[in-house]
PDB file of N, CA and C in Angstrom:
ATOM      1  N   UNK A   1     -44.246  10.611 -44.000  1.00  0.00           N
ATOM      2  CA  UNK A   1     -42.796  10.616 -43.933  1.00  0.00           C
ATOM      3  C   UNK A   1     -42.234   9.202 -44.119  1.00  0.00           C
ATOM      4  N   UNK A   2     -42.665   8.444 -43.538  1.00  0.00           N
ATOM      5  CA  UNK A   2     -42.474   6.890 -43.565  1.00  0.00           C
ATOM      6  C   UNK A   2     -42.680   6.447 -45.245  1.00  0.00           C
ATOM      7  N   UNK A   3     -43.387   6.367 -45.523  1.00  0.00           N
ATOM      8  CA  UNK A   3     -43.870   6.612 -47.038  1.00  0.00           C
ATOM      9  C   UNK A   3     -42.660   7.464 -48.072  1.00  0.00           C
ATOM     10  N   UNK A   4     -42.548   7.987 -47.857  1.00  0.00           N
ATOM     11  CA  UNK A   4     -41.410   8.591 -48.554  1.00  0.00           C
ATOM     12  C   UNK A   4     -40.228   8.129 -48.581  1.00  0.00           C
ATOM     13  N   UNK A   5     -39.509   7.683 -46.976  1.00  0.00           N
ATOM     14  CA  UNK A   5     -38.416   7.183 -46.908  1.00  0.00           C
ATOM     15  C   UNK A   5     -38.620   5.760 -47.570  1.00  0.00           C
ATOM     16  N   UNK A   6     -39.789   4.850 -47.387  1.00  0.00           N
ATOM     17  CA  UNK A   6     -39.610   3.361 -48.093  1.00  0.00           C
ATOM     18  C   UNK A   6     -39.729   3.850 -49.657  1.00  0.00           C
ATOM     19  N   UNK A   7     -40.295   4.792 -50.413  1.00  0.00           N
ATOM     20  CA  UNK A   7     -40.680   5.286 -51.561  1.00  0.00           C
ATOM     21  C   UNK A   7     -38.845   5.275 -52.061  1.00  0.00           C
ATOM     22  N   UNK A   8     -38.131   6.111 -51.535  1.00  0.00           N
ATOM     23  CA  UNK A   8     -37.111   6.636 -51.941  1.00  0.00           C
ATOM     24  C   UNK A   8     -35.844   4.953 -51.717  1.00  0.00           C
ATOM     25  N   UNK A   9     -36.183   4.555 -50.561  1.00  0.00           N
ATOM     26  CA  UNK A   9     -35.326   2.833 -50.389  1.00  0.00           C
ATOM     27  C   UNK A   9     -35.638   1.836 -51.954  1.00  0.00           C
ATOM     28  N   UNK A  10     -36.726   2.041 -51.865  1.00  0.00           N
ATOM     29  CA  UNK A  10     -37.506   1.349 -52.828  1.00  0.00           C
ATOM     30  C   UNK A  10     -36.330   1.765 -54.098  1.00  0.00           C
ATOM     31  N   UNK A  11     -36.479   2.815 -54.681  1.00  0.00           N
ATOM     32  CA  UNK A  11     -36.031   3.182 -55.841  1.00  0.00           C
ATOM     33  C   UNK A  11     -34.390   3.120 -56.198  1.00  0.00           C
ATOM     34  N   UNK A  12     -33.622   3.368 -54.975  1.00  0.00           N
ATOM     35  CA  UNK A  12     -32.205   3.354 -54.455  1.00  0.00           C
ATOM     36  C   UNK A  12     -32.079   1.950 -54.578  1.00  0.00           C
ATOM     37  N   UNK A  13     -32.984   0.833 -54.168  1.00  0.00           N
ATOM     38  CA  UNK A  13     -32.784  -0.854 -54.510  1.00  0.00           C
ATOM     39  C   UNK A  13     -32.813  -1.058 -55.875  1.00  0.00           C
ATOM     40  N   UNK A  14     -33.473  -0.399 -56.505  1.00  0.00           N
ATOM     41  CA  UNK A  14     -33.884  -0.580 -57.898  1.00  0.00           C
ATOM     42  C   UNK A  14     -32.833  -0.694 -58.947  1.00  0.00           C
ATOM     43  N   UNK A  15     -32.293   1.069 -58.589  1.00  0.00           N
ATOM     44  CA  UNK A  15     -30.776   1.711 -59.272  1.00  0.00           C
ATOM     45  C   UNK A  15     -29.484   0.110 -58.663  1.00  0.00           C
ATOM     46  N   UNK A  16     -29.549   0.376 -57.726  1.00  0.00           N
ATOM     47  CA  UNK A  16     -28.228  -0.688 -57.426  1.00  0.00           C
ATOM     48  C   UNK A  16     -28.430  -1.403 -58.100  1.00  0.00           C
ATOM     49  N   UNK A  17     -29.921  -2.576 -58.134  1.00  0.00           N
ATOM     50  CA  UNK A  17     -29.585  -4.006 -59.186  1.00  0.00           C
ATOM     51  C   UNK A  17     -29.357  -3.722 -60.381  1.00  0.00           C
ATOM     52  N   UNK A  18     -30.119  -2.337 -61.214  1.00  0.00           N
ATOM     53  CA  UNK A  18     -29.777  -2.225 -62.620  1.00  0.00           C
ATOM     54  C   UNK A  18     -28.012  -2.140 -63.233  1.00  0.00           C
ATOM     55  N   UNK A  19     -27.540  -1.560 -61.878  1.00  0.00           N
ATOM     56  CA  UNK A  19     -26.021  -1.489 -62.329  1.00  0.00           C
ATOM     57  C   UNK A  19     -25.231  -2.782 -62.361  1.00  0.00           C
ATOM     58  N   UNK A  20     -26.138  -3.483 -61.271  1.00  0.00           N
ATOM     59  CA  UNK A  20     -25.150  -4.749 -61.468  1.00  0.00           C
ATOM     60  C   UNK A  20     -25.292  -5.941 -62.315  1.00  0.00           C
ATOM     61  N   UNK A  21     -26.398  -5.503 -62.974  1.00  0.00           N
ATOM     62  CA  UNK A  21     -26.658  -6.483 -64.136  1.00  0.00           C
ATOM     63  C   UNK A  21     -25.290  -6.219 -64.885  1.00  0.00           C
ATOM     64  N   UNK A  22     -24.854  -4.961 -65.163  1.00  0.00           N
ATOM     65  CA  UNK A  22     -24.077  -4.741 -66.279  1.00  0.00           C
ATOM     66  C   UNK A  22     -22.695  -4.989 -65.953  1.00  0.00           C
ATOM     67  N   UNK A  23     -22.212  -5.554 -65.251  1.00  0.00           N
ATOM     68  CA  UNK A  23     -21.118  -6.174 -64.761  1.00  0.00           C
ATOM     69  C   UNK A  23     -20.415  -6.990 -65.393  1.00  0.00           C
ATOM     70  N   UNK A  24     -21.316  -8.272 -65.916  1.00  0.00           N
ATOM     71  CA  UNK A  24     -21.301  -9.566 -66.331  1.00  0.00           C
ATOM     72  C   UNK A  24     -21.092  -9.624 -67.937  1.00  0.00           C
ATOM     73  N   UNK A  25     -20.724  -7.877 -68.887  1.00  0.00           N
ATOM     74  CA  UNK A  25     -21.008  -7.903 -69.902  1.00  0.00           C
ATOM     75  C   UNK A  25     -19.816  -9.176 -70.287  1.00  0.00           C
ATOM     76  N   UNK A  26     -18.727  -8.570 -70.293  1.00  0.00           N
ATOM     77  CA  UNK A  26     -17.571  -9.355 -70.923  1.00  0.00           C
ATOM     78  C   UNK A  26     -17.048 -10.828 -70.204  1.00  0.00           C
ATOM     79  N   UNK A  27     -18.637 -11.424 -69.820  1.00  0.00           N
ATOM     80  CA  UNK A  27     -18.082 -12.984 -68.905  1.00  0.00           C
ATOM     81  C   UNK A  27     -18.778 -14.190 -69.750  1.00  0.00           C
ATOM     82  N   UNK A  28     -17.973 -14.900 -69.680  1.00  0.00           N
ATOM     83  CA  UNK A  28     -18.619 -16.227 -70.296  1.00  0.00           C
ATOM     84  C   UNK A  28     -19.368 -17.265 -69.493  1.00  0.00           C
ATOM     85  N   UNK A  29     -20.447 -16.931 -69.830  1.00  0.00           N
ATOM     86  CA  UNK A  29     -21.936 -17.731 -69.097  1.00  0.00           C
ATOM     87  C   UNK A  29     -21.607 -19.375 -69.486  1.00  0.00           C
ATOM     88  N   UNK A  30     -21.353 -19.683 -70.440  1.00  0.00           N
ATOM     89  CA  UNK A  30     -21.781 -20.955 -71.464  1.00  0.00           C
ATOM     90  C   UNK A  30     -20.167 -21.419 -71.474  1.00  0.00           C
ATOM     91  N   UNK A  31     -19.923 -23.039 -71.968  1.00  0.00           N
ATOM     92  CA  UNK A  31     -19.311 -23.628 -72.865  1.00  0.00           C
ATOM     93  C   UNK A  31     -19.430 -24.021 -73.949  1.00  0.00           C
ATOM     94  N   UNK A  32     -18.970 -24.393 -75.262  1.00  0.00           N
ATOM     95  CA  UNK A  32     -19.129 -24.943 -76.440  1.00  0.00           C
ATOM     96  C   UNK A  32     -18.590 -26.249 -75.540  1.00  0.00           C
ATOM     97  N   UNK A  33     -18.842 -27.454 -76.363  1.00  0.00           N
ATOM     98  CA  UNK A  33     -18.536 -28.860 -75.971  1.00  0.00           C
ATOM     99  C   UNK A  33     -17.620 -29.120 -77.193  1.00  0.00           C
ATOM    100  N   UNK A  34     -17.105 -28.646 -78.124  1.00  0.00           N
ATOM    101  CA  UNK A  34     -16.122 -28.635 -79.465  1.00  0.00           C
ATOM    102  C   UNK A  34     -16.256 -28.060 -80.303  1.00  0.00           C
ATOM    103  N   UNK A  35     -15.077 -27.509 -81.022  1.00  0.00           N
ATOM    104  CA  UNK A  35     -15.102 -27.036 -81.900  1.00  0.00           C
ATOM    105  C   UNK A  35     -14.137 -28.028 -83.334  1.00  0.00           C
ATOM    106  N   UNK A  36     -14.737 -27.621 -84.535  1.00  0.00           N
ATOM    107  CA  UNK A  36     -14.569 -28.144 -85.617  1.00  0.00           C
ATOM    108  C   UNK A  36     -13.043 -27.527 -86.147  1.00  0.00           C
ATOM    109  N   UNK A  37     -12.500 -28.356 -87.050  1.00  0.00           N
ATOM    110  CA  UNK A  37     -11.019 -27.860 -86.945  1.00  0.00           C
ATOM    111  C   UNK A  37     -10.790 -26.930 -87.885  1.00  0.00           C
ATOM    112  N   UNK A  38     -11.798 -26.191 -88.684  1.00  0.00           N
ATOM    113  CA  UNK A  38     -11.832 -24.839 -88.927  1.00  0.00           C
ATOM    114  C   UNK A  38     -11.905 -23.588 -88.234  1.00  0.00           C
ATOM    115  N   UNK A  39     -12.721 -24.146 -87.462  1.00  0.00           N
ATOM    116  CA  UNK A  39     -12.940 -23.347 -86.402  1.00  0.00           C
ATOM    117  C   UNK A  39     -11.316 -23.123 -85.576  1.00  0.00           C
ATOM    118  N   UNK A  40     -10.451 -24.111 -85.816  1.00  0.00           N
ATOM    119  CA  UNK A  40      -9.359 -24.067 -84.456  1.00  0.00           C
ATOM    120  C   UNK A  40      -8.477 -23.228 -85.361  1.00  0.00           C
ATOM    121  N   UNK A  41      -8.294 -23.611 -86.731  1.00  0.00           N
ATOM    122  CA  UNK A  41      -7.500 -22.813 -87.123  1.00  0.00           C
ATOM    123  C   UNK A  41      -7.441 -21.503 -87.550  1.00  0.00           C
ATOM    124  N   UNK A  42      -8.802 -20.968 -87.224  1.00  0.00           N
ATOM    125  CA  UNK A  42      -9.492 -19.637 -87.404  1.00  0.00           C
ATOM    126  C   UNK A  42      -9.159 -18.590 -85.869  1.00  0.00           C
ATOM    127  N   UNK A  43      -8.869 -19.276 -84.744  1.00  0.00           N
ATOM    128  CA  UNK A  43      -8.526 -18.786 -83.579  1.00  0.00           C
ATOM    129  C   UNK A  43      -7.029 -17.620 -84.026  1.00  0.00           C
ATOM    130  N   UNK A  44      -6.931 -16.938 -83.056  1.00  0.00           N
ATOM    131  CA  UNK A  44      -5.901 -15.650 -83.374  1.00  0.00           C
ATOM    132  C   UNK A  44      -4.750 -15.780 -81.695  1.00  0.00           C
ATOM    133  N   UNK A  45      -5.975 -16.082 -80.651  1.00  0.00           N
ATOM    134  CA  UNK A  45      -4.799 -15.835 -79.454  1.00  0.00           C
ATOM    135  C   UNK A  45      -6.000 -16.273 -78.306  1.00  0.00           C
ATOM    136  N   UNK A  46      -6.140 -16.418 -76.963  1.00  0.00           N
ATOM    137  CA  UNK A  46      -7.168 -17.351 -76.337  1.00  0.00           C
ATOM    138  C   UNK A  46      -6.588 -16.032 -74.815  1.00  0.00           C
ATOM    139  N   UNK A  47      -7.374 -16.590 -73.959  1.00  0.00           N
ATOM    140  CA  UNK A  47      -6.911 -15.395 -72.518  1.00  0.00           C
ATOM    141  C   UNK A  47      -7.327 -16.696 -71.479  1.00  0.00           C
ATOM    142  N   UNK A  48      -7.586 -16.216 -70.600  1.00  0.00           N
ATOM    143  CA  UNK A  48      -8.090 -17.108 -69.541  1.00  0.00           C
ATOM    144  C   UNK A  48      -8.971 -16.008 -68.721  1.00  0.00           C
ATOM    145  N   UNK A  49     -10.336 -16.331 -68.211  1.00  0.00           N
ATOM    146  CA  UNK A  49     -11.379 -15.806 -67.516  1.00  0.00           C
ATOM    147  C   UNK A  49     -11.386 -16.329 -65.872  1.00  0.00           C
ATOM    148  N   UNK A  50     -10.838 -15.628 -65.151  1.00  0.00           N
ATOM    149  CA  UNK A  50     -10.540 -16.061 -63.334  1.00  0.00           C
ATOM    150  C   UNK A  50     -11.754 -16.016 -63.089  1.00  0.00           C
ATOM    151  N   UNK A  51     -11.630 -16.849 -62.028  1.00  0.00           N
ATOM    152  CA  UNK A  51     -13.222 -16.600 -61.407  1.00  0.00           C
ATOM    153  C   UNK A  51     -13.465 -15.263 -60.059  1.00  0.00           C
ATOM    154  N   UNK A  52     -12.469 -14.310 -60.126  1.00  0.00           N
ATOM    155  CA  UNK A  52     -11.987 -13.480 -59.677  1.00  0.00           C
ATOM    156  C   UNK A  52     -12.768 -12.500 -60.297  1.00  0.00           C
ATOM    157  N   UNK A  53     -13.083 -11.322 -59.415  1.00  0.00           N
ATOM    158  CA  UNK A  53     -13.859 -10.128 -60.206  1.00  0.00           C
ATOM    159  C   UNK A  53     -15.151 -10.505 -60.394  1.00  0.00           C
ATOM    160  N   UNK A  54     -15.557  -9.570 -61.330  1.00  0.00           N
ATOM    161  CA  UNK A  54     -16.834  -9.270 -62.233  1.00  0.00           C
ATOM    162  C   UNK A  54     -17.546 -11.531 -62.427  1.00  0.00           C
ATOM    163  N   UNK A  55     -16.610 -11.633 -62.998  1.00  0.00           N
ATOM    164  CA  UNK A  55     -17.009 -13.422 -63.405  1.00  0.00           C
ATOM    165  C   UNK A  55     -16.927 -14.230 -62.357  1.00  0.00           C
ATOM    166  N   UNK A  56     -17.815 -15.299 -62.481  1.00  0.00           N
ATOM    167  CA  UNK A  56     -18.183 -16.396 -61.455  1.00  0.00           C
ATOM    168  C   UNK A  56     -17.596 -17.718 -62.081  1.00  0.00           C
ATOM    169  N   UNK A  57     -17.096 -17.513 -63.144  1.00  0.00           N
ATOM    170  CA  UNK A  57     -16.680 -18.937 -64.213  1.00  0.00           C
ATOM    171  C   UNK A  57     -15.680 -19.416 -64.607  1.00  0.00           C
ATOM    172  N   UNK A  58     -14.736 -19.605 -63.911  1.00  0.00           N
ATOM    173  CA  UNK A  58     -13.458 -19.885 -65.080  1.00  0.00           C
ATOM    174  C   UNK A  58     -13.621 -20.805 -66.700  1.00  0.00           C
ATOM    175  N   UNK A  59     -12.945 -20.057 -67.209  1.00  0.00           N
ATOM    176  CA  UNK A  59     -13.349 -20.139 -69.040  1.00  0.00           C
ATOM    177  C   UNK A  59     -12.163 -19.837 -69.433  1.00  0.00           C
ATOM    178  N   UNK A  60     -12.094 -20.760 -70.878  1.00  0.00           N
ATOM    179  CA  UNK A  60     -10.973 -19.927 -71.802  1.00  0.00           C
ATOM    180  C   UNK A  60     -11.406 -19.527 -72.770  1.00  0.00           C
ATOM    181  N   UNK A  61     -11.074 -18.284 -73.561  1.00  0.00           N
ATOM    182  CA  UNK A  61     -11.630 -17.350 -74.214  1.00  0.00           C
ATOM    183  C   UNK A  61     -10.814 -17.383 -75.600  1.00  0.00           C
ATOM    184  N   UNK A  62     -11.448 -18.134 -76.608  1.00  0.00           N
ATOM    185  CA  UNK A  62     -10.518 -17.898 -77.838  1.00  0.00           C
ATOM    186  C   UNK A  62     -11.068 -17.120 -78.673  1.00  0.00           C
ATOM    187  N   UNK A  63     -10.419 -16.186 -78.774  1.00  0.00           N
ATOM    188  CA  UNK A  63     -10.470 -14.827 -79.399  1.00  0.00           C
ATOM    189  C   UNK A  63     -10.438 -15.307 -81.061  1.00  0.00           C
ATOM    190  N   UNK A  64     -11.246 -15.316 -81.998  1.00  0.00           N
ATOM    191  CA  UNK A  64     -11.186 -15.280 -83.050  1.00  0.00           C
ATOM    192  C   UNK A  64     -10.476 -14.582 -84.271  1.00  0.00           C
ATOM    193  N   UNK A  65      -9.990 -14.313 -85.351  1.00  0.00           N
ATOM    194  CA  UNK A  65      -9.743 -13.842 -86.369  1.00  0.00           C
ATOM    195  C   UNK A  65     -10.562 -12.867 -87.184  1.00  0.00           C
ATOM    196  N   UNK A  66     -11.980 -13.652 -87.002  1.00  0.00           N
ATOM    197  CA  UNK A  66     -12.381 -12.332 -87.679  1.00  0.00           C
ATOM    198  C   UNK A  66     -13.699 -12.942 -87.230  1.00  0.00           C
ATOM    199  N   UNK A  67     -14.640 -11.507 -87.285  1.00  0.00           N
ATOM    200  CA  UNK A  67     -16.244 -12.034 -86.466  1.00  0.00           C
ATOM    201  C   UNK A  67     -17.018 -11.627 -88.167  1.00  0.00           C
ATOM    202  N   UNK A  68     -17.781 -12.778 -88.352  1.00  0.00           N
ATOM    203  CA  UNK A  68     -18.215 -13.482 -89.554  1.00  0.00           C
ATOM    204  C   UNK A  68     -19.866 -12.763 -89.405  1.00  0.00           C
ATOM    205  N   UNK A  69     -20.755 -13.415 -88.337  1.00  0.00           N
ATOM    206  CA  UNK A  69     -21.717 -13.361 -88.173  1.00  0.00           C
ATOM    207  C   UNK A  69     -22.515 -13.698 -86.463  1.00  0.00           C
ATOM    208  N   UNK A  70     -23.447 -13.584 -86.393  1.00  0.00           N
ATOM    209  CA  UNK A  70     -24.302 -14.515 -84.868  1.00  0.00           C
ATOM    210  C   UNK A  70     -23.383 -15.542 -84.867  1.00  0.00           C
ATOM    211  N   UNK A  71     -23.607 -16.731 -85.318  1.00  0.00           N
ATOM    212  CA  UNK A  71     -23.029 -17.884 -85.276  1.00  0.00           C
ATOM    213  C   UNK A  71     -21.770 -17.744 -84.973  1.00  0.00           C
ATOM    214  N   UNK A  72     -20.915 -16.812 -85.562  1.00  0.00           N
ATOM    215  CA  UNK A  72     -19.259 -16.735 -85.274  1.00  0.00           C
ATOM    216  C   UNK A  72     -19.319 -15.166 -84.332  1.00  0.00           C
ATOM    217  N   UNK A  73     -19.393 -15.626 -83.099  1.00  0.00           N
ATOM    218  CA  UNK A  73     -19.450 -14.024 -82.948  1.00  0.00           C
ATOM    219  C   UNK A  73     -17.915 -13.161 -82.168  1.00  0.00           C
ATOM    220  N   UNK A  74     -16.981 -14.019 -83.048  1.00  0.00           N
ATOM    221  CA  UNK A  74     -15.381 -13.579 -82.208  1.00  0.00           C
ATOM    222  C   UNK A  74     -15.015 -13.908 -81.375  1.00  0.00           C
ATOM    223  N   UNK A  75     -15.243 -14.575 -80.028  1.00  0.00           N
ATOM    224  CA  UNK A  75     -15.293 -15.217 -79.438  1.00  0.00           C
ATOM    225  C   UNK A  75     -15.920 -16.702 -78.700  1.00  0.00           C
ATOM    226  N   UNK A  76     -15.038 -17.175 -78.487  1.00  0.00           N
ATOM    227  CA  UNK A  76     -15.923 -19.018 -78.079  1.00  0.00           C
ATOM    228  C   UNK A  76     -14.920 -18.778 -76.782  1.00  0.00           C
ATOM    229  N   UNK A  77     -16.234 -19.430 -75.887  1.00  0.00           N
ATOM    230  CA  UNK A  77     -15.658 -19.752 -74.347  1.00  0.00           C
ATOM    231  C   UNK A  77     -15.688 -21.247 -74.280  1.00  0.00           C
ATOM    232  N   UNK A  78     -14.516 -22.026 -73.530  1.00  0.00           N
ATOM    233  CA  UNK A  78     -14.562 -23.062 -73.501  1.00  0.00           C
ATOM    234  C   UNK A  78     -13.911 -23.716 -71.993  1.00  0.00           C
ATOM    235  N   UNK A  79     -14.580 -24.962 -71.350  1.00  0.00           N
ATOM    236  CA  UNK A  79     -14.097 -25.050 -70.387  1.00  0.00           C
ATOM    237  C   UNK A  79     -12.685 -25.547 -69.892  1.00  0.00           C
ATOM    238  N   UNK A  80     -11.993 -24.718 -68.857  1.00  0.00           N
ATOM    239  CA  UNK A  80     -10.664 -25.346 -69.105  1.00  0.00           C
ATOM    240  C   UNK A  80     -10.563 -26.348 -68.546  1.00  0.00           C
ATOM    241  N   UNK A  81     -11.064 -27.284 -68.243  1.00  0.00           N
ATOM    242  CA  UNK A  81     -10.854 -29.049 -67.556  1.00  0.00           C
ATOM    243  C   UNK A  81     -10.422 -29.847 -68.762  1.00  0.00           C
ATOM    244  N   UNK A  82     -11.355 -29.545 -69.854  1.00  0.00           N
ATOM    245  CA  UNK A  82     -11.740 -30.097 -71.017  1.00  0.00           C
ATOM    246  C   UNK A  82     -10.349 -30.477 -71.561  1.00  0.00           C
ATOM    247  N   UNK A  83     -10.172 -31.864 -71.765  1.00  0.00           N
ATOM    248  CA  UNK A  83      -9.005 -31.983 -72.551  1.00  0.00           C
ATOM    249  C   UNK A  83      -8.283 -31.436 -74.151  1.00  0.00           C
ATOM    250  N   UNK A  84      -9.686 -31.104 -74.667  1.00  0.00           N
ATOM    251  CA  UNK A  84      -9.523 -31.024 -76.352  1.00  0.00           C
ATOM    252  C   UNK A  84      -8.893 -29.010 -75.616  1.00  0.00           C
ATOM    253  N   UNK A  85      -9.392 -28.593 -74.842  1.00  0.00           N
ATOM    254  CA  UNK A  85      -9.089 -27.034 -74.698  1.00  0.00           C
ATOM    255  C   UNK A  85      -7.747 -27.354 -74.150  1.00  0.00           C
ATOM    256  N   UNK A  86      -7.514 -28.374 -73.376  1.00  0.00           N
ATOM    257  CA  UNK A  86      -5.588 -27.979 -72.998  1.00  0.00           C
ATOM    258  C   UNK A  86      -4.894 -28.272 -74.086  1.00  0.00           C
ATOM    259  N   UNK A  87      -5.218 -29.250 -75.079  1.00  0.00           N
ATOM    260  CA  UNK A  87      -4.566 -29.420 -75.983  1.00  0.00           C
ATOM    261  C   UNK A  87      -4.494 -28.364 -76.733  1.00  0.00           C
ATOM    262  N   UNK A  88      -5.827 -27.720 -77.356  1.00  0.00           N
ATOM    263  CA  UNK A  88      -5.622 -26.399 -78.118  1.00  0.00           C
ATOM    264  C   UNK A  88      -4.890 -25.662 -77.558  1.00  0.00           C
ATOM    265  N   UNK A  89      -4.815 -25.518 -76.311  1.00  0.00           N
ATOM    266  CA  UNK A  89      -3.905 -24.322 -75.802  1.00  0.00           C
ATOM    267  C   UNK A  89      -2.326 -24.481 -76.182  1.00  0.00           C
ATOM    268  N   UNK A  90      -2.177 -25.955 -75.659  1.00  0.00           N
ATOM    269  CA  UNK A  90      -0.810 -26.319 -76.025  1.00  0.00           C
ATOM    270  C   UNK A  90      -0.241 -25.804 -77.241  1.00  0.00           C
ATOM    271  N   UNK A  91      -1.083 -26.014 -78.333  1.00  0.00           N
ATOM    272  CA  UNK A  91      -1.240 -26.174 -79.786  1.00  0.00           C
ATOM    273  C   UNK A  91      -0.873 -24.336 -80.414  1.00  0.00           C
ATOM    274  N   UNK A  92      -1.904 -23.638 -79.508  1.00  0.00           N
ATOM    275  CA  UNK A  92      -1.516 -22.382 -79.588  1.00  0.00           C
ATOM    276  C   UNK A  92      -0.235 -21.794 -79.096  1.00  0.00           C
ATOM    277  N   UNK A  93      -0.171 -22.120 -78.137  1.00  0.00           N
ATOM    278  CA  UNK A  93       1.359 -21.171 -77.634  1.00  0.00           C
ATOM    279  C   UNK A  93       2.388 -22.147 -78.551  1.00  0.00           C
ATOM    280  N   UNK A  94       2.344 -22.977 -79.073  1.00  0.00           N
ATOM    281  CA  UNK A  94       3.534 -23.235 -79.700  1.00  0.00           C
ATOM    282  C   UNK A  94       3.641 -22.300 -80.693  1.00  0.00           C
ATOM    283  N   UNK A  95       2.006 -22.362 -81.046  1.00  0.00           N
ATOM    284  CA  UNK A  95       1.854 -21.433 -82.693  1.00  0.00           C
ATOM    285  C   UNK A  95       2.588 -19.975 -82.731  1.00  0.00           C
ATOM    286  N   UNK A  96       2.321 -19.516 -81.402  1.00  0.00           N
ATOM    287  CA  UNK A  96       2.642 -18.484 -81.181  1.00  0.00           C
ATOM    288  C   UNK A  96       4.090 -17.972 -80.983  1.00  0.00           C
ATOM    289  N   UNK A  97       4.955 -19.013 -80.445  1.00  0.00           N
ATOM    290  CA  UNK A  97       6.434 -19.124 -80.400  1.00  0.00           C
ATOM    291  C   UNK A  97       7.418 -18.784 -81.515  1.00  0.00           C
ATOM    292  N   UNK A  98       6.629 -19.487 -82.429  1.00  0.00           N
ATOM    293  CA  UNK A  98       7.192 -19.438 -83.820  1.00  0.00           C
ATOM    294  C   UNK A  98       7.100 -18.319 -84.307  1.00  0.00           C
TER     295      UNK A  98
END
């Protein structure tokens, strides 16, 4: 009986971690350290990632124009301390005003 109940704990631990791997799909692990100014003008609209929820990271998320390949894969996360990212941001919402 004992055997069974750790048998069945056992497997119930198992299920929980597999679900919570999948949590983390839509979070940005990484920073880029810059992007090239093709790259900036290829951006479409950016979000911001809280460290609230599902994510452990605050990130800004610039959403791309069009996903090319691996290398371009529609999104670049970048850190928001980073001066070159407040500036892009700046740079964007003006874009966007217009």
């Amino acid at each position: 009986m004992k055997f069974q109940m750790l048998f069945f704990l056992l497997i119930l631990n198992c299920m929980y971690l597999s679900l919570g791997q999948g949590s983390f799909g839509n979070c940005c692990l990484g920073y880029v350290v810059g992007m090239k100014q093709k790259a900036k003008r290829n951006i479409e609209s950016y979000r911001i990632q809280e460290t609230d929820g599902d994510c452990n990271k605050s990130a800004v998320v610039f959403l791309m124009k069009k996903k090319q390949s691996r290398k371009n894969p529609g999104t670049v996360c970048a850190n928001p301390k980073d001066r070159w990212v407040q500036e892009l941001i700046e740079t964007l919402d003006r874009r966007m005003q217009n």
